[in-house]
C-alpha atoms as a PDB file:
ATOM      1  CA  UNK A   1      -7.948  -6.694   1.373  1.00  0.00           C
ATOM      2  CA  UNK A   2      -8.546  -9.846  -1.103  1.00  0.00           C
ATOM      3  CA  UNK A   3      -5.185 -11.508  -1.989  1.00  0.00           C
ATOM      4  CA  UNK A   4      -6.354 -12.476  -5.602  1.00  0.00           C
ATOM      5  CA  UNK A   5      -5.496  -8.445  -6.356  1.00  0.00           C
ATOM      6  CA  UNK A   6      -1.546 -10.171  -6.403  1.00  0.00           C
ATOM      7  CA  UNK A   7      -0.460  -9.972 -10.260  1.00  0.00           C
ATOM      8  CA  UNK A   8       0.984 -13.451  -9.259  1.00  0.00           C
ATOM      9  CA  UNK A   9       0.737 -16.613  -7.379  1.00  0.00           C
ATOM     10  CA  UNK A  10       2.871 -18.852  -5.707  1.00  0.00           C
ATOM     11  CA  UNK A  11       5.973 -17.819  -4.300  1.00  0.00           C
ATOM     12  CA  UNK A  12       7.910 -18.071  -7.854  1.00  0.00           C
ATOM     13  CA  UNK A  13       5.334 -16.441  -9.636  1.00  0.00           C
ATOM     14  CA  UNK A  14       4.193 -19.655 -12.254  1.00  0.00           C
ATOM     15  CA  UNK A  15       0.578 -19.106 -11.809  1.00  0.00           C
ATOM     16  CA  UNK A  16      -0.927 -16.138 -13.611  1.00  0.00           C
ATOM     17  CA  UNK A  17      -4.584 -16.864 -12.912  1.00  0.00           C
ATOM     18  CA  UNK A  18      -6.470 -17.226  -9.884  1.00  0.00           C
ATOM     19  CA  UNK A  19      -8.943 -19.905 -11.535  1.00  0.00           C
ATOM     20  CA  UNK A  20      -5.329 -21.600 -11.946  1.00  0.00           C
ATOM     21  CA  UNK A  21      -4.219 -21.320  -8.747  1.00  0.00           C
ATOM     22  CA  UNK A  22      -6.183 -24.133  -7.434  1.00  0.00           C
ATOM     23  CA  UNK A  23      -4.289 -26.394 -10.439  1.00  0.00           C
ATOM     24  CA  UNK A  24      -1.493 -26.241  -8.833  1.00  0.00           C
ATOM     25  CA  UNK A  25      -1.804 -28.193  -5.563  1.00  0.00           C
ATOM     26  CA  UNK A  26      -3.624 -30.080  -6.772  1.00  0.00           C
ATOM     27  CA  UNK A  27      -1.089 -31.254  -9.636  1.00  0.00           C
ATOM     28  CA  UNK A  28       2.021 -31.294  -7.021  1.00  0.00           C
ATOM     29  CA  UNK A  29       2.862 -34.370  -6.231  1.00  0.00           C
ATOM     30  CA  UNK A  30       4.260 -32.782  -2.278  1.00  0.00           C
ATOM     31  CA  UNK A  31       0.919 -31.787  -1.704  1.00  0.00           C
ATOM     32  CA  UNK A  32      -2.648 -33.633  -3.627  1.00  0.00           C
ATOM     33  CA  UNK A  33      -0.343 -35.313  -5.836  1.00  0.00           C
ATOM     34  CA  UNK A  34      -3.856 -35.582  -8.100  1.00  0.00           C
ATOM     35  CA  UNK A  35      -5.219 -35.316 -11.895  1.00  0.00           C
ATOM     36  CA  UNK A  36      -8.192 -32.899 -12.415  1.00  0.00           C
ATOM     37  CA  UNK A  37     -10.077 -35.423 -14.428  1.00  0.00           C
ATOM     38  CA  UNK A  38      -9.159 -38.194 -11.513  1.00  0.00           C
ATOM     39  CA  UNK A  39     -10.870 -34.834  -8.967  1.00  0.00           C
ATOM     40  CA  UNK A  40     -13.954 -34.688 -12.173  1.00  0.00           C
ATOM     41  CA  UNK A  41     -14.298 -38.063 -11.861  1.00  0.00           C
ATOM     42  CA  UNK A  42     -14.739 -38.197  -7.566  1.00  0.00           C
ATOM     43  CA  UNK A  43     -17.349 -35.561  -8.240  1.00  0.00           C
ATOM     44  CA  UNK A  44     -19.361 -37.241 -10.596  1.00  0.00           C
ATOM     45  CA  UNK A  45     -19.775 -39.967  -8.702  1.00  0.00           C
ATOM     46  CA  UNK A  46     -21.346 -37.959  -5.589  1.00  0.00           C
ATOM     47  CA  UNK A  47     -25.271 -37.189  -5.637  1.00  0.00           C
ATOM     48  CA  UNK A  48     -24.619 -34.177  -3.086  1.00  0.00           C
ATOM     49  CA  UNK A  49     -22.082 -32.308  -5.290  1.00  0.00           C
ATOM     50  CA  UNK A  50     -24.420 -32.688  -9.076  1.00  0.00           C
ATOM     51  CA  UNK A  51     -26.997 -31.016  -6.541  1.00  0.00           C
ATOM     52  CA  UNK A  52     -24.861 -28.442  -5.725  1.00  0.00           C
ATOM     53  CA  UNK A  53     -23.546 -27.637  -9.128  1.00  0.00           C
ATOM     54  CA  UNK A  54     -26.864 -27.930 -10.082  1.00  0.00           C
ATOM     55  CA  UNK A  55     -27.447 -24.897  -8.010  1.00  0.00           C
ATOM     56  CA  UNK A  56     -24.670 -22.963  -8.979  1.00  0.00           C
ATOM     57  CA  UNK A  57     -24.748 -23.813 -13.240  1.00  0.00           C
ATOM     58  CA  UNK A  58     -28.287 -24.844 -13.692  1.00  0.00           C
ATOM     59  CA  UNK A  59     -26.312 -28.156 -15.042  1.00  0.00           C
ATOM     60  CA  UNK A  60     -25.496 -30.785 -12.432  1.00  0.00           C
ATOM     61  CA  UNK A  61     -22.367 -32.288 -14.587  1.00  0.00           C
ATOM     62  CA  UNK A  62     -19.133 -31.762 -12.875  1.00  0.00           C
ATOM     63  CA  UNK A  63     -16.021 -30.624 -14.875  1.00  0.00           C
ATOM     64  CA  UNK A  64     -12.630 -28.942 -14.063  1.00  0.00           C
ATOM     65  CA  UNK A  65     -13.377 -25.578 -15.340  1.00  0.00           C
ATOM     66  CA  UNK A  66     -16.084 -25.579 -13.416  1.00  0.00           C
ATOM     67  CA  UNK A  67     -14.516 -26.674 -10.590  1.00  0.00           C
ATOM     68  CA  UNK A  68     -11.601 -24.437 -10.796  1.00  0.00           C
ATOM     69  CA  UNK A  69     -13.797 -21.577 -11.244  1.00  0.00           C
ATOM     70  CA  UNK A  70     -16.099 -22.098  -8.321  1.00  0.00           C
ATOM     71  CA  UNK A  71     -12.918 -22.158  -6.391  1.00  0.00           C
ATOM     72  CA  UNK A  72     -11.650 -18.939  -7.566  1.00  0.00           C
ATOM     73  CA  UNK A  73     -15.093 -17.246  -6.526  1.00  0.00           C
ATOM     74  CA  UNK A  74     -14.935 -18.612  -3.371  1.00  0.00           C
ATOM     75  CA  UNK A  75     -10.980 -16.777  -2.852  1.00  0.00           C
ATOM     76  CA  UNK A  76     -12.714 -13.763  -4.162  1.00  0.00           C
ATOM     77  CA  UNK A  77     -14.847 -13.594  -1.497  1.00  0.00           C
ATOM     78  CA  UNK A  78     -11.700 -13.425   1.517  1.00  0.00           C
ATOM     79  CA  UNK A  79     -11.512 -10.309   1.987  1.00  0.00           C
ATOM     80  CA  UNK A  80     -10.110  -8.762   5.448  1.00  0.00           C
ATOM     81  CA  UNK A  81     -10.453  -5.054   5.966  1.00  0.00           C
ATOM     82  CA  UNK A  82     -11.751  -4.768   9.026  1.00  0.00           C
ATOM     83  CA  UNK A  83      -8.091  -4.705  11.377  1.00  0.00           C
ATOM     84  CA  UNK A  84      -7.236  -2.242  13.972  1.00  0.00           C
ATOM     85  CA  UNK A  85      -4.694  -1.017  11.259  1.00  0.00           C
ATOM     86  CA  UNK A  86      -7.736  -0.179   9.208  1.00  0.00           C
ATOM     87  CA  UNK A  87     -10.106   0.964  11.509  1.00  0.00           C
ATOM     88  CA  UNK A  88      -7.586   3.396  11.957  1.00  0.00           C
ATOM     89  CA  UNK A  89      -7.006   4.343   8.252  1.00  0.00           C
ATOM     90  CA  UNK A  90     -10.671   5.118   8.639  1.00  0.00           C
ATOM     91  CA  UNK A  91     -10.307   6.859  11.035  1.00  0.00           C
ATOM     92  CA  UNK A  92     -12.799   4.591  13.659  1.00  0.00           C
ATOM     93  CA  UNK A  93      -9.793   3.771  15.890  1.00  0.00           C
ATOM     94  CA  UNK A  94      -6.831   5.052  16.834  1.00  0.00           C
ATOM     95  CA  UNK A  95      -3.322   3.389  17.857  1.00  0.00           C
ATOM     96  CA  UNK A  96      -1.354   3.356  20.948  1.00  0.00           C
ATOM     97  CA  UNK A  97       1.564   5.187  21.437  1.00  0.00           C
ATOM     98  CA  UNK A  98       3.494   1.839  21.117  1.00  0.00           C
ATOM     99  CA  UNK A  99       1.645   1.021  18.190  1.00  0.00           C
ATOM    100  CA  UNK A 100       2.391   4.188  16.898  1.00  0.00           C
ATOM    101  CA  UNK A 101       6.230   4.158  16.812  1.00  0.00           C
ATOM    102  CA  UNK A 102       6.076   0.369  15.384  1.00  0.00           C
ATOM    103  CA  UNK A 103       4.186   2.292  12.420  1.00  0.00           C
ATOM    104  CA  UNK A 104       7.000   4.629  12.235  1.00  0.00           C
ATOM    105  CA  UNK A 105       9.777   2.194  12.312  1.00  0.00           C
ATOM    106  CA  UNK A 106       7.151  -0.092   9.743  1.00  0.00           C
ATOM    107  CA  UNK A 107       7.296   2.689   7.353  1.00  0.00           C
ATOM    108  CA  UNK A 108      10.960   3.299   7.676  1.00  0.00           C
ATOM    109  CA  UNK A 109      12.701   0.040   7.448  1.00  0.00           C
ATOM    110  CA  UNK A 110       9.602  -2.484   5.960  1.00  0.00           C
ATOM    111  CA  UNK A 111       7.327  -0.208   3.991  1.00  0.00           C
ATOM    112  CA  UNK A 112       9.182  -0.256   0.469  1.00  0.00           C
ATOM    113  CA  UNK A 113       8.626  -4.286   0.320  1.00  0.00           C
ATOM    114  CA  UNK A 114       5.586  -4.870   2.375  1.00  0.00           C
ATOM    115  CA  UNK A 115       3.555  -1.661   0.871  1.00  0.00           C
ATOM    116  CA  UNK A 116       0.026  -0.303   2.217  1.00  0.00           C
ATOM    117  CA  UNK A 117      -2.525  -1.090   1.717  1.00  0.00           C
ATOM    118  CA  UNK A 118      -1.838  -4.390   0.480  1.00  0.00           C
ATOM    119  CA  UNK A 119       1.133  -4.746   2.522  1.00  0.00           C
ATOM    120  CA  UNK A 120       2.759  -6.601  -0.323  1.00  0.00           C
ATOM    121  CA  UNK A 121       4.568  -4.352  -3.317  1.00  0.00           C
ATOM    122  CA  UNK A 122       3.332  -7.172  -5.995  1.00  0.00           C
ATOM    123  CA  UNK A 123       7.205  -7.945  -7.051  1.00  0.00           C
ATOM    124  CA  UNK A 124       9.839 -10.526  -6.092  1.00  0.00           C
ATOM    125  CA  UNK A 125      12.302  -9.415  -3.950  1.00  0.00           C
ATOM    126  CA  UNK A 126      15.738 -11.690  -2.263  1.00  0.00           C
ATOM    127  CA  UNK A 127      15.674 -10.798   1.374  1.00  0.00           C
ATOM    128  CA  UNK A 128      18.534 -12.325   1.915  1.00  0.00           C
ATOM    129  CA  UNK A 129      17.988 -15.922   3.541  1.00  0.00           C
ATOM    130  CA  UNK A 130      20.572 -18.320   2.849  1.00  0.00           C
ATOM    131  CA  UNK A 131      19.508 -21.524   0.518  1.00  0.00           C
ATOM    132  CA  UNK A 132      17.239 -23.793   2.312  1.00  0.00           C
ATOM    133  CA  UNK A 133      19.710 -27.375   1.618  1.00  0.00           C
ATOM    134  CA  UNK A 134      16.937 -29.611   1.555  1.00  0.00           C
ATOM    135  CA  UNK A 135      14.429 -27.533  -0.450  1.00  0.00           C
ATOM    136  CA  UNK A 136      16.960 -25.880  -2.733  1.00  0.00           C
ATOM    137  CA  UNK A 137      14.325 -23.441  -3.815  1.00  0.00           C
ATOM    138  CA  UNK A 138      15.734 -20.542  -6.388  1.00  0.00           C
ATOM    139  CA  UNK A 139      12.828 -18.984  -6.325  1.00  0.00           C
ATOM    140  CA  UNK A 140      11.512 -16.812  -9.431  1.00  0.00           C
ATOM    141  CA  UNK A 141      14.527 -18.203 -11.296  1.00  0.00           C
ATOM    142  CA  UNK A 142      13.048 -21.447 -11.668  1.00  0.00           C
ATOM    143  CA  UNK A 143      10.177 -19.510 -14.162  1.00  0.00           C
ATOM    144  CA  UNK A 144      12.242 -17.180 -15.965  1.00  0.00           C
ATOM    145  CA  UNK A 145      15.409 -19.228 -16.006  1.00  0.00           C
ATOM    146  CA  UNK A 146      17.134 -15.394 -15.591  1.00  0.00           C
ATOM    147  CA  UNK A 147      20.364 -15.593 -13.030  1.00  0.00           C
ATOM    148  CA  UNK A 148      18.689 -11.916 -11.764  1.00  0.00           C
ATOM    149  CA  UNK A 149      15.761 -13.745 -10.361  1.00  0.00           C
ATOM    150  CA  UNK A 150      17.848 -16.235  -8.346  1.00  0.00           C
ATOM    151  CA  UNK A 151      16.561 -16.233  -4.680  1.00  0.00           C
ATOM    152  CA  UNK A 152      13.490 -13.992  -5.328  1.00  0.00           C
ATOM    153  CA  UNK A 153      10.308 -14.802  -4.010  1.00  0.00           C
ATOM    154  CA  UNK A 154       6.920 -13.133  -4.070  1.00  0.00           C
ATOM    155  CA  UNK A 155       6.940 -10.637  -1.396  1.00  0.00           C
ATOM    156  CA  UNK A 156       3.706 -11.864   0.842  1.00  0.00           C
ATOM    157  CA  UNK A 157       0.865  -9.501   2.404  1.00  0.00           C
ATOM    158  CA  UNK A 158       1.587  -9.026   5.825  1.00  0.00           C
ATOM    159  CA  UNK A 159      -1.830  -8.592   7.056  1.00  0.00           C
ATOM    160  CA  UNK A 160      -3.182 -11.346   9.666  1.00  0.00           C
ATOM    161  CA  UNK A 161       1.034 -11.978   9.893  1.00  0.00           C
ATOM    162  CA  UNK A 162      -0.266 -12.968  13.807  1.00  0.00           C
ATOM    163  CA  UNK A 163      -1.601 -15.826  12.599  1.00  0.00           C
ATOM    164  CA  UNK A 164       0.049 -16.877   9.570  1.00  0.00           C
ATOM    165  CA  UNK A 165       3.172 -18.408  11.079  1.00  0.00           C
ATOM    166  CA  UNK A 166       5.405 -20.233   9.865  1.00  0.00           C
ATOM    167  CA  UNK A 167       7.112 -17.152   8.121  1.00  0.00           C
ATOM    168  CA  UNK A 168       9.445 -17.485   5.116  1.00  0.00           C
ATOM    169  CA  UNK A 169       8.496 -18.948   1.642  1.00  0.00           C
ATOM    170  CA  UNK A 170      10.157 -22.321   3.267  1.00  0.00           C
ATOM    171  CA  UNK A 171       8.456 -21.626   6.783  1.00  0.00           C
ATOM    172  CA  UNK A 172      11.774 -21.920   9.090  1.00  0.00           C
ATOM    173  CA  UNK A 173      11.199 -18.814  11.115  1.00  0.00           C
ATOM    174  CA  UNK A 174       7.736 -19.637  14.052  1.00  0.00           C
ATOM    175  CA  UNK A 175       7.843 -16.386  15.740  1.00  0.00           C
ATOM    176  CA  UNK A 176       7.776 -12.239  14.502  1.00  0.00           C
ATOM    177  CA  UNK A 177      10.652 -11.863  16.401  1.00  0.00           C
ATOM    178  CA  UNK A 178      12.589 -14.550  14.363  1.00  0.00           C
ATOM    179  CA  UNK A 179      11.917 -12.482  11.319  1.00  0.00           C
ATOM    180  CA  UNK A 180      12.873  -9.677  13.009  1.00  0.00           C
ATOM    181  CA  UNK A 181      16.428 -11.164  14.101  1.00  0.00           C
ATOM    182  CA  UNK A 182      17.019 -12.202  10.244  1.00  0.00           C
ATOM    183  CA  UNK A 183      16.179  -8.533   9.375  1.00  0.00           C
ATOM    184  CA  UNK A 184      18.853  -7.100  11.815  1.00  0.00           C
ATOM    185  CA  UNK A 185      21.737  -9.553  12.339  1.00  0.00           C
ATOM    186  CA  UNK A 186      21.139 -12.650   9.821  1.00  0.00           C
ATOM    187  CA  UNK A 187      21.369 -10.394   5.725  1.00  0.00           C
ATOM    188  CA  UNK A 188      23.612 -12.440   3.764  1.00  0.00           C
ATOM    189  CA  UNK A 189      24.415  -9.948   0.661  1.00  0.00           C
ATOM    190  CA  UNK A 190      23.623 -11.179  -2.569  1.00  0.00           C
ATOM    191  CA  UNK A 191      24.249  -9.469  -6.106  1.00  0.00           C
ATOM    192  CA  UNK A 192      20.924  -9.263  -6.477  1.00  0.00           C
ATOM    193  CA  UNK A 193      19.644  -8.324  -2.757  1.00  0.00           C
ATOM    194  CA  UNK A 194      16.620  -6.396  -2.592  1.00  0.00           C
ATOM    195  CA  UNK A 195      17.761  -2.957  -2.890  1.00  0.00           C
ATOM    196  CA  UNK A 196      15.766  -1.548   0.367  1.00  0.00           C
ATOM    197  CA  UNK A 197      17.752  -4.415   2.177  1.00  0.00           C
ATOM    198  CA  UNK A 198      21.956  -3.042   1.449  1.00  0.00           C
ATOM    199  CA  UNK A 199      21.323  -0.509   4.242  1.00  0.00           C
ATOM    200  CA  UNK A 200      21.856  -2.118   7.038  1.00  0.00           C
ATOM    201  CA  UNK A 201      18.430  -2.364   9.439  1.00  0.00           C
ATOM    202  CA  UNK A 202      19.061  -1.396  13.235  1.00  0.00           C
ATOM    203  CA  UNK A 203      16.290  -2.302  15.876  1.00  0.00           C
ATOM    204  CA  UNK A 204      16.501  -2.174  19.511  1.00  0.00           C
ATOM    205  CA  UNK A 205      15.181  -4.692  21.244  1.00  0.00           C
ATOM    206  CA  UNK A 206      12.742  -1.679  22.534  1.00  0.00           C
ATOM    207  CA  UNK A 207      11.517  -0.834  18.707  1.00  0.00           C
ATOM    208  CA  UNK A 208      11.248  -4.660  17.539  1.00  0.00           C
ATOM    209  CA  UNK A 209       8.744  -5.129  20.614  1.00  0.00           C
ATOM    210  CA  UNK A 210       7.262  -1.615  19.352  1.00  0.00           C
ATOM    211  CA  UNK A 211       7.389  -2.981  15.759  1.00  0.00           C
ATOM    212  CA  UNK A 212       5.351  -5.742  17.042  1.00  0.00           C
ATOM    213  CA  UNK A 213       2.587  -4.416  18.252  1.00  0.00           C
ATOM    214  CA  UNK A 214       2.103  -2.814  15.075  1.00  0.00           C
ATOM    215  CA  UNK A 215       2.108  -5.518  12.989  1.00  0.00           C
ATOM    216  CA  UNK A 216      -0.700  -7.642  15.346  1.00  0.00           C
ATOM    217  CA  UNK A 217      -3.027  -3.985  14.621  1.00  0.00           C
ATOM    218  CA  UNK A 218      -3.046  -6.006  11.064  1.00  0.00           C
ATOM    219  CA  UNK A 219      -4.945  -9.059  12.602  1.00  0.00           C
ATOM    220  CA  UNK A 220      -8.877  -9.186  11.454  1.00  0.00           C
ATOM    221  CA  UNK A 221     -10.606 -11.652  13.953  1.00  0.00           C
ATOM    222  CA  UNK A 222     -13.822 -10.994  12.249  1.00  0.00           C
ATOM    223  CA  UNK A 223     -12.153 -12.273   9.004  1.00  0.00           C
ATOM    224  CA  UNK A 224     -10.372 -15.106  10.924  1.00  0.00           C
ATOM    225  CA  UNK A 225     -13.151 -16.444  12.485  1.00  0.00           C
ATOM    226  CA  UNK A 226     -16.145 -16.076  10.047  1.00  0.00           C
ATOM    227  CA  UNK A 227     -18.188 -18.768  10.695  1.00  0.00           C
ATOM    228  CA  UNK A 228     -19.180 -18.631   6.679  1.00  0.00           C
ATOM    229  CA  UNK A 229     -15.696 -20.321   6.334  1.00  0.00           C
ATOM    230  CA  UNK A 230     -15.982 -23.006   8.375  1.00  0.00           C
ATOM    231  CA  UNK A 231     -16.133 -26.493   7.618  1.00  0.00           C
ATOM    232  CA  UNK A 232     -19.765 -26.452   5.505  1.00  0.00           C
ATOM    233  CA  UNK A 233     -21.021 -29.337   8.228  1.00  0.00           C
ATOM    234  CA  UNK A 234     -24.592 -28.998   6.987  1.00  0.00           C
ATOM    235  CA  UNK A 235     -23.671 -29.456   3.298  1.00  0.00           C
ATOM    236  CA  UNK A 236     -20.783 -32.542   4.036  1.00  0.00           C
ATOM    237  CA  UNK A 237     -22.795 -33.999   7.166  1.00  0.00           C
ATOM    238  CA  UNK A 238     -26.376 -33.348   7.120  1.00  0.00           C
ATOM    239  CA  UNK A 239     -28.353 -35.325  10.251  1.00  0.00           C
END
């Protein structure tokens, strides 16, 4: 699955193009807190990076759009598809019997949100978690200034959840079986609340184990742990 198939980026949505999506972080003064020109600049001034647009351009000068766009091929080359879950879908695999209910009670009470194959319906959905009070994040509202949007976020793939953690667009939930909990005991009902969330969900603590071991069938170690994505030592520290 490659994650630059979502129609949008970052949790509210602002960023409509992947060879954008690197802007962003860059820009925000919480994270780089950076200019591109200042980042254009850095580059110019290193021998090792003209080489190596000098391989990828046939021009060694550095500039943003450049820049931004080698960074978008490189996203478009993470692709996982190779979990249990899809070994399975294949038919090269098959799951446990424990796996197998979690799949049932996945398609019954997560499905409509969190939609195969993707695992992610592509919208922005409320589920429901009361207003962070330091963050104050709205959400999509803060794009489309509509009072519909308040509280929605961009649902997120839940493949390699195992290893994704924190969970939440704010990160307060460490463990599965937080999320879980918030699912089952913690819905605060808002006008706008997802509508797949005003049924009440009930999980024993039985199917939220069995739920579980479903959704680690959606970790892909041999996407994890590429070596082709690790730190490029022999390109950033040659001997």
């Amino acid at each position: 699955m490659n994650l630059a198939w979502h129609s949008s980026f970052m949790w509210d949505g602002a960023i409509h193009h992947l060879d954008f999506q690197s802007l962003a972080p860059i820009k925000n003064h919480n994270e780089m807190d950076e200019k591109i020109g200042d980042v254009v600049l850095k580059l110019n001034q290193q021998t090792l990076y003209k080489k190596l647009f000098y391989n990828a351009y046939g021009d060694s000068l550095p500039t943003g759009e450049k820049a931004l766009k080698s960074l978008s091929q490189f996203m478009l080359t993470l692709i996982s598809a190779n979990s249990k879950y899809d070994k399975v879908t294949n038919m090269q695999d098959t799951f446990t019997q424990q796996e197998q209910n979690g799949y049932m009670l996945f398609k019954k009470h997560c499905g409509s949100c969190h939609k195969e194959p993707l695992f992610t319906n592509l919208q922005f959905e409320n589920n429901v978690l009361p207003v962070d009070t330091i963050l104050m994040d709205k959400g999509r509202i803060r794009v489309t200034q509509n009072k519909k949007d308040s509280l929605k976020f961009n649902v997120p793939t839940l493949r390699n959840i195992e290893f994704s953690f924190p969970y939440m667009y704010d990160g307060r939930f460490k463990k599965i079986s937080q999320v879980l909990n918030h699912y089952t005991n913690g819905v605060v009902k808002y006008s706008n609340l997802s509508p797949s969330l005003k049924q009440a969900i009930v999980l024993s603590n039985n199917e939220k184990v069995d739920l579980v071991a479903f959704l680690l069938t959606l970790t892909d170690k041999e996407f994890l742990f590429n070596k082709q994505y690790n730190y490029p030592k022999e390109v950033l520290m040659p001997k």
